[in-house]
PDB file of N, CA and C in Angstrom:
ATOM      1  N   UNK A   1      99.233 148.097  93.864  1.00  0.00           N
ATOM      2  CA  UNK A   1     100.487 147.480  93.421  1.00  0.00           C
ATOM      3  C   UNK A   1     101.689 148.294  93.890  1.00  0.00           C
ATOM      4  N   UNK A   2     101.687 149.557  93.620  1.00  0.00           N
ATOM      5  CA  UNK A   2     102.475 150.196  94.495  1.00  0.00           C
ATOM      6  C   UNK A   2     102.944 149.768  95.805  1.00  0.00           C
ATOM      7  N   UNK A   3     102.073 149.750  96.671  1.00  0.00           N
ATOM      8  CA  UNK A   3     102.499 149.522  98.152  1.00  0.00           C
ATOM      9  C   UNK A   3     102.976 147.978  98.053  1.00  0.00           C
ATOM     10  N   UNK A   4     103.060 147.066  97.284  1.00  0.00           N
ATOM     11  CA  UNK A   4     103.506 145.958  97.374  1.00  0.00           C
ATOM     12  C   UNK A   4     104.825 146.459  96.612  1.00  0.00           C
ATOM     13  N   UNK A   5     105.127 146.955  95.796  1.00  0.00           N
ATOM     14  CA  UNK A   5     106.749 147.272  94.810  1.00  0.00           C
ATOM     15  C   UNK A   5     107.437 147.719  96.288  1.00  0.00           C
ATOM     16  N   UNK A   6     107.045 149.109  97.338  1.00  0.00           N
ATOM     17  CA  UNK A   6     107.365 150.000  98.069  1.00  0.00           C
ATOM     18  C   UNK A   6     107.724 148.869  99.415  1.00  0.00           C
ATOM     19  N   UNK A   7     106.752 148.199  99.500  1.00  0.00           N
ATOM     20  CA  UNK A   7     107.137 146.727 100.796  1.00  0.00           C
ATOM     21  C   UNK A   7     107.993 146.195 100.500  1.00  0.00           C
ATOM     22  N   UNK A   8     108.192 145.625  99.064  1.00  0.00           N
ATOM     23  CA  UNK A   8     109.362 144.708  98.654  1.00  0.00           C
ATOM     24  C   UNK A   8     110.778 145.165  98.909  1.00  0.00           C
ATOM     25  N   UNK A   9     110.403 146.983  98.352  1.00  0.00           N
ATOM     26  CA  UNK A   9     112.020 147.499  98.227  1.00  0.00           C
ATOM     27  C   UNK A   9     112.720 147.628  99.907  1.00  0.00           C
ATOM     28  N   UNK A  10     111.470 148.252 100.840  1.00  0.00           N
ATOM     29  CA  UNK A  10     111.898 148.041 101.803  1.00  0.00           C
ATOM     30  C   UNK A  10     112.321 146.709 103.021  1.00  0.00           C
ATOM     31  N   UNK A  11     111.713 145.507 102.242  1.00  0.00           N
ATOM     32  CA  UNK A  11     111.964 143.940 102.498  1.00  0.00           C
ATOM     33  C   UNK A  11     113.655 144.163 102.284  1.00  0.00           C
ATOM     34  N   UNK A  12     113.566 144.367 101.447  1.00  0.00           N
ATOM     35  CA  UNK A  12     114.957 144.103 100.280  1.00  0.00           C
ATOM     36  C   UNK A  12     116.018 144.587 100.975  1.00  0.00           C
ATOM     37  N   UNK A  13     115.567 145.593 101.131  1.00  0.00           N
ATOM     38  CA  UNK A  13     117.017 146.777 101.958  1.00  0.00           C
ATOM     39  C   UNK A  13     117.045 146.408 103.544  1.00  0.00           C
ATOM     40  N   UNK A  14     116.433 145.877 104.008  1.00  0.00           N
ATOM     41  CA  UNK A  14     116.318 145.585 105.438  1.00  0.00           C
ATOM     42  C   UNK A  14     117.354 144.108 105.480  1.00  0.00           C
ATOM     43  N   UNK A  15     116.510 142.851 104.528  1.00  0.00           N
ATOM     44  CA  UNK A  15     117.583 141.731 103.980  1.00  0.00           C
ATOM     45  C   UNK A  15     119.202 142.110 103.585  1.00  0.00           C
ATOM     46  N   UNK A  16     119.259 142.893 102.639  1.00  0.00           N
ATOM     47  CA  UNK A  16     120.098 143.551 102.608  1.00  0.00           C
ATOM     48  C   UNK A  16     121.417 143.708 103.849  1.00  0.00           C
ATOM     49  N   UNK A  17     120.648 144.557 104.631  1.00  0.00           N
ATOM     50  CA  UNK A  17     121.598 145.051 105.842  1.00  0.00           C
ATOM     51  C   UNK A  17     121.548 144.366 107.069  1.00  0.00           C
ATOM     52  N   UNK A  18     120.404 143.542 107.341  1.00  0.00           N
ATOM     53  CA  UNK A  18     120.595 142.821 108.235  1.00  0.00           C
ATOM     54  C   UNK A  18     121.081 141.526 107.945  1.00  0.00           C
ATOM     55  N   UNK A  19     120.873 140.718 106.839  1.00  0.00           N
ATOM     56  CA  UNK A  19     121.152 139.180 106.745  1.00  0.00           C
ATOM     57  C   UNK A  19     122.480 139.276 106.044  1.00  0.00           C
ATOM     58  N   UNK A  20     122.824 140.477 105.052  1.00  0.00           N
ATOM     59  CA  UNK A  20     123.889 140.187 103.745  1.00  0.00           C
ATOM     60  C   UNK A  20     125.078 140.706 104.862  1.00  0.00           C
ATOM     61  N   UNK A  21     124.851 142.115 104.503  1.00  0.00           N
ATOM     62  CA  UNK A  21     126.001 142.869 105.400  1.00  0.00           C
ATOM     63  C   UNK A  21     127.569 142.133 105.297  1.00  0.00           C
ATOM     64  N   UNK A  22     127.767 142.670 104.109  1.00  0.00           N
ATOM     65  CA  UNK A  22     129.203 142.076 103.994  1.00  0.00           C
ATOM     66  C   UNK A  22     130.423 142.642 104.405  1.00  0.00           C
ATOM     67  N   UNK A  23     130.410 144.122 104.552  1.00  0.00           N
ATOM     68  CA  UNK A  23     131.146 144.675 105.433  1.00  0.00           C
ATOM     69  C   UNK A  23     131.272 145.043 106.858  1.00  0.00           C
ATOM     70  N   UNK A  24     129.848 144.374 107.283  1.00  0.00           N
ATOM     71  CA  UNK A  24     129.731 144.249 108.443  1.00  0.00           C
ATOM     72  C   UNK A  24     129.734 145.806 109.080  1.00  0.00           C
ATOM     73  N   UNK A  25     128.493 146.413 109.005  1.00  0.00           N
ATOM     74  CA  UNK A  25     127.948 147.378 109.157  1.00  0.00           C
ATOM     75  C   UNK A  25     126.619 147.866 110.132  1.00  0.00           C
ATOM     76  N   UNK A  26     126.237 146.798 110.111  1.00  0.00           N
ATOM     77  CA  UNK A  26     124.809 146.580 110.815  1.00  0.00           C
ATOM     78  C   UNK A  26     124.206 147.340 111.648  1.00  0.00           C
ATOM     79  N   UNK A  27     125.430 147.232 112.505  1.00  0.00           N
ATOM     80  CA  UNK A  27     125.683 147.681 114.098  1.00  0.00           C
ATOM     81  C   UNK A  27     125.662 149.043 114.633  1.00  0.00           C
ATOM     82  N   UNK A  28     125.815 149.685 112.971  1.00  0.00           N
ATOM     83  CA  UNK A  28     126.240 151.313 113.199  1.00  0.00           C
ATOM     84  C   UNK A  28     125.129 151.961 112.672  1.00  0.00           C
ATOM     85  N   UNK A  29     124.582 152.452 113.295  1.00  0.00           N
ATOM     86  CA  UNK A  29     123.109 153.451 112.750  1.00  0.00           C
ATOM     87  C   UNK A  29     123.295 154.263 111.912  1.00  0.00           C
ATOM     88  N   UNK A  30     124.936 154.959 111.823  1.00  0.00           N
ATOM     89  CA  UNK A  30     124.982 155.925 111.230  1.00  0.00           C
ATOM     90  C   UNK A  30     124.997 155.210 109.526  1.00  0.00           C
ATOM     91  N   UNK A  31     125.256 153.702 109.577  1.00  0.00           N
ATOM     92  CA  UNK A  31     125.857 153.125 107.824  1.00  0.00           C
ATOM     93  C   UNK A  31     124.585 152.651 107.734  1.00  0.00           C
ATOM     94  N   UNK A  32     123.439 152.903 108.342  1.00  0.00           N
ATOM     95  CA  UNK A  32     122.157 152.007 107.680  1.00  0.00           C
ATOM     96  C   UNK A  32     121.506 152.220 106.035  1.00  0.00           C
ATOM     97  N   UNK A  33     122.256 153.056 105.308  1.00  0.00           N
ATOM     98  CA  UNK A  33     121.754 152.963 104.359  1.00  0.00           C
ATOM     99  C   UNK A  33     123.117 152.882 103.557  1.00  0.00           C
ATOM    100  N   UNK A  34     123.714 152.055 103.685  1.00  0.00           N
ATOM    101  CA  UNK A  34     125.059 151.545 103.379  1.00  0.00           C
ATOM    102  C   UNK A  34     125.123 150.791 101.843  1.00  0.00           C
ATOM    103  N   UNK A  35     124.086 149.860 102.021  1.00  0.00           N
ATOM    104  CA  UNK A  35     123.716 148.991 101.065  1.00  0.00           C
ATOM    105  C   UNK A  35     122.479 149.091  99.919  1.00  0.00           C
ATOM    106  N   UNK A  36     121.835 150.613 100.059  1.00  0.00           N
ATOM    107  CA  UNK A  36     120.514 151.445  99.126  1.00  0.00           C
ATOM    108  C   UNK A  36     121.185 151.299  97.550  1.00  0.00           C
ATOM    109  N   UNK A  37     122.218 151.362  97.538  1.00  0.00           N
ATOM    110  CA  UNK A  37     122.325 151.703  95.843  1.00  0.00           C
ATOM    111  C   UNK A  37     122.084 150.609  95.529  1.00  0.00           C
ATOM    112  N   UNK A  38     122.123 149.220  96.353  1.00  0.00           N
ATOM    113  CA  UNK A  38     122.101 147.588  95.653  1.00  0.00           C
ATOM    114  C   UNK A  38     120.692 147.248  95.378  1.00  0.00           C
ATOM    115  N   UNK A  39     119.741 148.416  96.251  1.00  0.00           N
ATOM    116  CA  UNK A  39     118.351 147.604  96.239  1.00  0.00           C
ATOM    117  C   UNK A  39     117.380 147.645  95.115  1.00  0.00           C
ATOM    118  N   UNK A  40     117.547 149.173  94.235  1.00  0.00           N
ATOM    119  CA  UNK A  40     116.954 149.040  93.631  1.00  0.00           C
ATOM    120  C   UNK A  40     116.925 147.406  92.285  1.00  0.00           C
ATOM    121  N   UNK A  41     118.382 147.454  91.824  1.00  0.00           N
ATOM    122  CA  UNK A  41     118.654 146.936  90.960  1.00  0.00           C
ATOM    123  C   UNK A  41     118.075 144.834  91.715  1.00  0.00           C
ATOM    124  N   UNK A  42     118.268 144.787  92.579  1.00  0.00           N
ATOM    125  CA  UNK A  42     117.875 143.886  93.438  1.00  0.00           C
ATOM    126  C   UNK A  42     116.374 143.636  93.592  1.00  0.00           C
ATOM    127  N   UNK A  43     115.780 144.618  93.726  1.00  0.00           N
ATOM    128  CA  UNK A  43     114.339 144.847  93.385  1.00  0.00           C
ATOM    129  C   UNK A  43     113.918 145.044  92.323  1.00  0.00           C
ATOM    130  N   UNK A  44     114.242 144.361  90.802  1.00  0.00           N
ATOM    131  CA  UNK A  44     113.830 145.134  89.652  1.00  0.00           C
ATOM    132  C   UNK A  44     114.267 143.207  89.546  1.00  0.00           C
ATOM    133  N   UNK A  45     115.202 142.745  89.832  1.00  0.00           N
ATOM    134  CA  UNK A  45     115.537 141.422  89.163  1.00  0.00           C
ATOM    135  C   UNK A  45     114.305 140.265  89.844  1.00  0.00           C
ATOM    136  N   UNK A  46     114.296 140.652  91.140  1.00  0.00           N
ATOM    137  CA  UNK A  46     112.889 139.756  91.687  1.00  0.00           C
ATOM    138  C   UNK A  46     111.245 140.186  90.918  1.00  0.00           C
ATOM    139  N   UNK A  47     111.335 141.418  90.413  1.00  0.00           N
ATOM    140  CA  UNK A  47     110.229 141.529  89.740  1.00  0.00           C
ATOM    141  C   UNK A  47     110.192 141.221  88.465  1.00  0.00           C
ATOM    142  N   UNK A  48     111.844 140.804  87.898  1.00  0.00           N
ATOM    143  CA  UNK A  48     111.478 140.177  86.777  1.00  0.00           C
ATOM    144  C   UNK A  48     111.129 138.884  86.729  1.00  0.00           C
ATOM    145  N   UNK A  49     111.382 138.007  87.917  1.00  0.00           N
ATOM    146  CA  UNK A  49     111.432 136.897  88.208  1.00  0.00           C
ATOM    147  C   UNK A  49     112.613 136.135  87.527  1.00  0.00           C
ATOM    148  N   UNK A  50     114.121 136.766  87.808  1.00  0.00           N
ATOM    149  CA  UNK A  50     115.291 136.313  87.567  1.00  0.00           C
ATOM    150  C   UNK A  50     115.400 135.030  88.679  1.00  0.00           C
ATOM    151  N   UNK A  51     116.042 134.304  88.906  1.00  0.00           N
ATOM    152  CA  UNK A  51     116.251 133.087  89.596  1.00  0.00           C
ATOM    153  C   UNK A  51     117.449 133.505  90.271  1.00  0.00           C
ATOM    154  N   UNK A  52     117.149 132.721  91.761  1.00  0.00           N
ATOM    155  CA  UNK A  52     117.991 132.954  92.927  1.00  0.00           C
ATOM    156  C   UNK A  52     119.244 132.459  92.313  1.00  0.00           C
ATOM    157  N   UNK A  53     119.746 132.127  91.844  1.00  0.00           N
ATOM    158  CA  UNK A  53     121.229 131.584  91.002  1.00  0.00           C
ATOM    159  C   UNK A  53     121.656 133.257  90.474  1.00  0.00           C
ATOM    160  N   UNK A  54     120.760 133.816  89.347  1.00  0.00           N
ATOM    161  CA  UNK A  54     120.717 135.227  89.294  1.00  0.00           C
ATOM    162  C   UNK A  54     121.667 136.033  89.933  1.00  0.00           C
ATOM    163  N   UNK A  55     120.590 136.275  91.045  1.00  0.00           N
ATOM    164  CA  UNK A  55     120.297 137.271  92.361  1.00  0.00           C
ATOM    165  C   UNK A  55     121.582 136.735  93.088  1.00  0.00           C
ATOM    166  N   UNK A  56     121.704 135.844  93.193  1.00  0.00           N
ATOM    167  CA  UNK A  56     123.585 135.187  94.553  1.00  0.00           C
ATOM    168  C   UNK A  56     124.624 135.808  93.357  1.00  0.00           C
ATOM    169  N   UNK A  57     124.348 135.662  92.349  1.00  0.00           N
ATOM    170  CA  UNK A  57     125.753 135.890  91.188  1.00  0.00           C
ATOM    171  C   UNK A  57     125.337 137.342  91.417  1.00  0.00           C
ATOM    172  N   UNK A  58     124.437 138.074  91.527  1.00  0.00           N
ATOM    173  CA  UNK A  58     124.594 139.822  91.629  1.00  0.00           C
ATOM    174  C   UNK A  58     125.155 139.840  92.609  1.00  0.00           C
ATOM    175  N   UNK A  59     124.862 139.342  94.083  1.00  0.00           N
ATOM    176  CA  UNK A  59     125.372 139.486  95.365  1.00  0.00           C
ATOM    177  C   UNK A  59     127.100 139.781  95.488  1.00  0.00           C
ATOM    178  N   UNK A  60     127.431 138.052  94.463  1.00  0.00           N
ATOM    179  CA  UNK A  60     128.763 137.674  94.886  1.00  0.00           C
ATOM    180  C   UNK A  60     129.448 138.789  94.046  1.00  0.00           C
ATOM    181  N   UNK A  61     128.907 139.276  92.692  1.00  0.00           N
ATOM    182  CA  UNK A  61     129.623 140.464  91.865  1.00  0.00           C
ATOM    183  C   UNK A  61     130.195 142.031  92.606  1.00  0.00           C
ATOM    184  N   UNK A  62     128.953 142.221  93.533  1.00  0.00           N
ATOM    185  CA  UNK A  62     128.908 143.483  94.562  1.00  0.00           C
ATOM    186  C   UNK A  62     129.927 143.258  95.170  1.00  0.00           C
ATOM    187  N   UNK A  63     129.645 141.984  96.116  1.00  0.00           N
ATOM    188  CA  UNK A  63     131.353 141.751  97.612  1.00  0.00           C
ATOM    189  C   UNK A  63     132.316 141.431  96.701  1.00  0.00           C
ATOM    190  N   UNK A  64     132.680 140.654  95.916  1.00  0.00           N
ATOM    191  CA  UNK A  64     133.910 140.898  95.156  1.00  0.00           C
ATOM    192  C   UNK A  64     134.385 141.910  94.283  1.00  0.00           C
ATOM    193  N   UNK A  65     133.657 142.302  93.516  1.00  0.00           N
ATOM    194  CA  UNK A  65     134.358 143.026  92.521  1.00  0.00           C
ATOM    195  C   UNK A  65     134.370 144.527  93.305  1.00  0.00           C
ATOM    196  N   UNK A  66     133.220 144.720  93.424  1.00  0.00           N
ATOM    197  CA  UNK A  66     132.510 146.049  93.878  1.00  0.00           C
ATOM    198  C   UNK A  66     133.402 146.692  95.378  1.00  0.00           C
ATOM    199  N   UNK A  67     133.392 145.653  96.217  1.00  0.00           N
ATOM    200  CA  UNK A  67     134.020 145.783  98.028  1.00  0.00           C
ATOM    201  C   UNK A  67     135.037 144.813  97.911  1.00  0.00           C
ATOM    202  N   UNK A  68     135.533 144.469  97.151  1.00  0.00           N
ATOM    203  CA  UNK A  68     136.914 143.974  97.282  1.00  0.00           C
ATOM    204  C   UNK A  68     137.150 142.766  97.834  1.00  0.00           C
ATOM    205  N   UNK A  69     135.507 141.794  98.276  1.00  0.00           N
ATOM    206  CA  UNK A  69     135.461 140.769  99.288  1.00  0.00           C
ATOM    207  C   UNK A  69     136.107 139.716  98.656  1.00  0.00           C
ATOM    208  N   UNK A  70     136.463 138.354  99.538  1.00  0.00           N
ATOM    209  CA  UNK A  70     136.614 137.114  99.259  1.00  0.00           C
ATOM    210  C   UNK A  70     135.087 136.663  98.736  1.00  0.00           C
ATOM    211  N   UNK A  71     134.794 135.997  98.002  1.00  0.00           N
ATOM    212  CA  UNK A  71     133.735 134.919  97.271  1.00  0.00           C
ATOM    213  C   UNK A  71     133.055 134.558  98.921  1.00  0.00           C
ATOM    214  N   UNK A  72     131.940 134.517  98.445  1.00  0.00           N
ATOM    215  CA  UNK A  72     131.254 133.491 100.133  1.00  0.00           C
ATOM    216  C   UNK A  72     129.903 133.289  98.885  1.00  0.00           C
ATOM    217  N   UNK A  73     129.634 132.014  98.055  1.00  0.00           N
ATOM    218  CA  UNK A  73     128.787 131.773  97.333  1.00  0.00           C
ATOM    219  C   UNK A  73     127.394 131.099  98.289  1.00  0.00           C
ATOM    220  N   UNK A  74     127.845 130.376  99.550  1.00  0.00           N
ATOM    221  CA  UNK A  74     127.140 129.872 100.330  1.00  0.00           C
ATOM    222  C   UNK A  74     126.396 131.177 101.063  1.00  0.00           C
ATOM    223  N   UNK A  75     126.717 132.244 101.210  1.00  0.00           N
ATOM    224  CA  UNK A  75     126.406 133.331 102.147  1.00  0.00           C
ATOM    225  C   UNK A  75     124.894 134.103 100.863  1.00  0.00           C
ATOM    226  N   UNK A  76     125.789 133.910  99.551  1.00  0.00           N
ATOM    227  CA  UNK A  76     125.354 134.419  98.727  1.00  0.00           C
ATOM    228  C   UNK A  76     123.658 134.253  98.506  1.00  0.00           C
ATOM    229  N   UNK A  77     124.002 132.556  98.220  1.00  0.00           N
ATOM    230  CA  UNK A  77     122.544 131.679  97.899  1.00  0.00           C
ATOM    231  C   UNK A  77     121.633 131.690  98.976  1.00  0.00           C
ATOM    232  N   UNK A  78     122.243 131.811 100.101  1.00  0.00           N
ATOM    233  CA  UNK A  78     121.082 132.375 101.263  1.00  0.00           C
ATOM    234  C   UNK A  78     120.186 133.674 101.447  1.00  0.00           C
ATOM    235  N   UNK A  79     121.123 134.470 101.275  1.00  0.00           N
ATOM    236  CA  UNK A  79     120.152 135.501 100.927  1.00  0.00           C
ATOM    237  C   UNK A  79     119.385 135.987 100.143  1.00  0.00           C
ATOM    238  N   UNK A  80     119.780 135.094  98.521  1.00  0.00           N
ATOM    239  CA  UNK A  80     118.978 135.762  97.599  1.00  0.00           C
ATOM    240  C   UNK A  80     117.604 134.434  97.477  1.00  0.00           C
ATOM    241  N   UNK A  81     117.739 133.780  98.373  1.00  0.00           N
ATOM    242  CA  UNK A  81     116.604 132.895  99.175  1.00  0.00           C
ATOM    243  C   UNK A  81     115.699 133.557  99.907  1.00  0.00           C
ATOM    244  N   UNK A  82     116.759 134.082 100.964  1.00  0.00           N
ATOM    245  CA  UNK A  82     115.590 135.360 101.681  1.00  0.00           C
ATOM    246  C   UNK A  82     114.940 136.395 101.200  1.00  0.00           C
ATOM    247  N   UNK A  83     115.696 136.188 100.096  1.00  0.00           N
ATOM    248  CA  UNK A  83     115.155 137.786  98.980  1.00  0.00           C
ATOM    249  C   UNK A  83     113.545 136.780  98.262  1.00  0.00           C
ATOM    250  N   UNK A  84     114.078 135.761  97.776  1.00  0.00           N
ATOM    251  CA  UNK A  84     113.121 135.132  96.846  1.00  0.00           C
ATOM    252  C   UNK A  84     111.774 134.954  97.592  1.00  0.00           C
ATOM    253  N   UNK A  85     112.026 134.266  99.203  1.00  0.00           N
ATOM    254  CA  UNK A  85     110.935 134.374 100.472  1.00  0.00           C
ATOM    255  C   UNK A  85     110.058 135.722 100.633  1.00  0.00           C
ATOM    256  N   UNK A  86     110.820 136.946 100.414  1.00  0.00           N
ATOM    257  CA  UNK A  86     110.207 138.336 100.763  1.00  0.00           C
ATOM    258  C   UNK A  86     109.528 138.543  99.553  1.00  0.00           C
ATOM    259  N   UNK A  87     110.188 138.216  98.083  1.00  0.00           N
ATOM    260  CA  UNK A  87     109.364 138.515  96.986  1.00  0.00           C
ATOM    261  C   UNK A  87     107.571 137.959  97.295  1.00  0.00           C
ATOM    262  N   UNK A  88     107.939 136.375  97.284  1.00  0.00           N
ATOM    263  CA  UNK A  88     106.830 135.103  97.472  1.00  0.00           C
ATOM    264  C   UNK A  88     105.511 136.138  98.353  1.00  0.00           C
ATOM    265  N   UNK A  89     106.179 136.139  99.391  1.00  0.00           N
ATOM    266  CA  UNK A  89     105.587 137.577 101.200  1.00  0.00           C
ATOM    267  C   UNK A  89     104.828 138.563 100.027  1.00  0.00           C
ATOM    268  N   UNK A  90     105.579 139.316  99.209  1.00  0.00           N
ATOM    269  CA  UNK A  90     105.143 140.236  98.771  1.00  0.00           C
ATOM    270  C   UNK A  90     104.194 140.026  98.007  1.00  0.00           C
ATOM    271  N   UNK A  91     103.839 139.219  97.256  1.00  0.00           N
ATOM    272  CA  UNK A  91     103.175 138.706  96.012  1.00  0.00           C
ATOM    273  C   UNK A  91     101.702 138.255  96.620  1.00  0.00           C
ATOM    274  N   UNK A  92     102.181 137.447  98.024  1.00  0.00           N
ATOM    275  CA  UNK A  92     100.899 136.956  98.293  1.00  0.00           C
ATOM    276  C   UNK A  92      99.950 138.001  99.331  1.00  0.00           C
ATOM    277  N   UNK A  93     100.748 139.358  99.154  1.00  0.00           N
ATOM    278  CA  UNK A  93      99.965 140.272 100.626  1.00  0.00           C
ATOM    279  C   UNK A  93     100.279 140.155 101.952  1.00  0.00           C
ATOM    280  N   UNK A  94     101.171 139.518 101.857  1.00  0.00           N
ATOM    281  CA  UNK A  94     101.283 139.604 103.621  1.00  0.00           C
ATOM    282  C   UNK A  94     102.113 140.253 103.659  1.00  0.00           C
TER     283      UNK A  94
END
C-alpha cells in the first residue's frame, strides 16, 4: 500500500506541474518543485475520496487566494479530473 500512497503523491506532483502550473513554471528546472507544498494536502483529499468539485475548489483557493490568480474554474475541473484519473491508475495498480 505504500508504494501505491508514494505513486499517487508522485502522480499528483507531476499533474500538478505539468497540467496545473498556474504560474507557469514548468519550463524552468530550477521551480520543479514549485507546487510540493500543494501535494500533500491534494493527496490526502483523493484518499479520502473527496469529489472532484472538492479538489477544483482547493485548486481555485491556491491560484486565487494563495498566488493572487484570476479564477480559471474550467482549468480547475480539469485537473482535479486528472487527479481523480491518477487516483482510479493508482487504486487499480497500474
Amino acid at each position: 500500500m505504500k508504494g501505491r500512497h508514494a505513486a499517487l503523491h508522485d502522480h499528483v506532483d507531476e499533474v500538478l506541474l505539468r497540467d496545473w502550473d498556474p504560474i507557469g513554471v514548468a519550463a524552468f528546472p530550477a521551480a520543479h518543485d514549485e507546487y510540493r507544498t500543494y501535494v500533500s494536502r491534494v493527496v490526502a483529499m483523493l484518499l479520502d475520496c473527496e469529489t472532484e468539485a472538492s479538489i477544483a475548489a482547493h485548486l481555485e483557493h491556491i491560484a486565487t487566494v494563495n498566488m493572487n490568480l484570476p479564477a480559471d474554474p474550467e482549468r480547475a475541473a480539469r485537473i482535479a479530473r486528472l487527479l481523480a484519473e491518477a487516483k482510479a491508475q493508482t487504486d487499480a495498480g497500474a
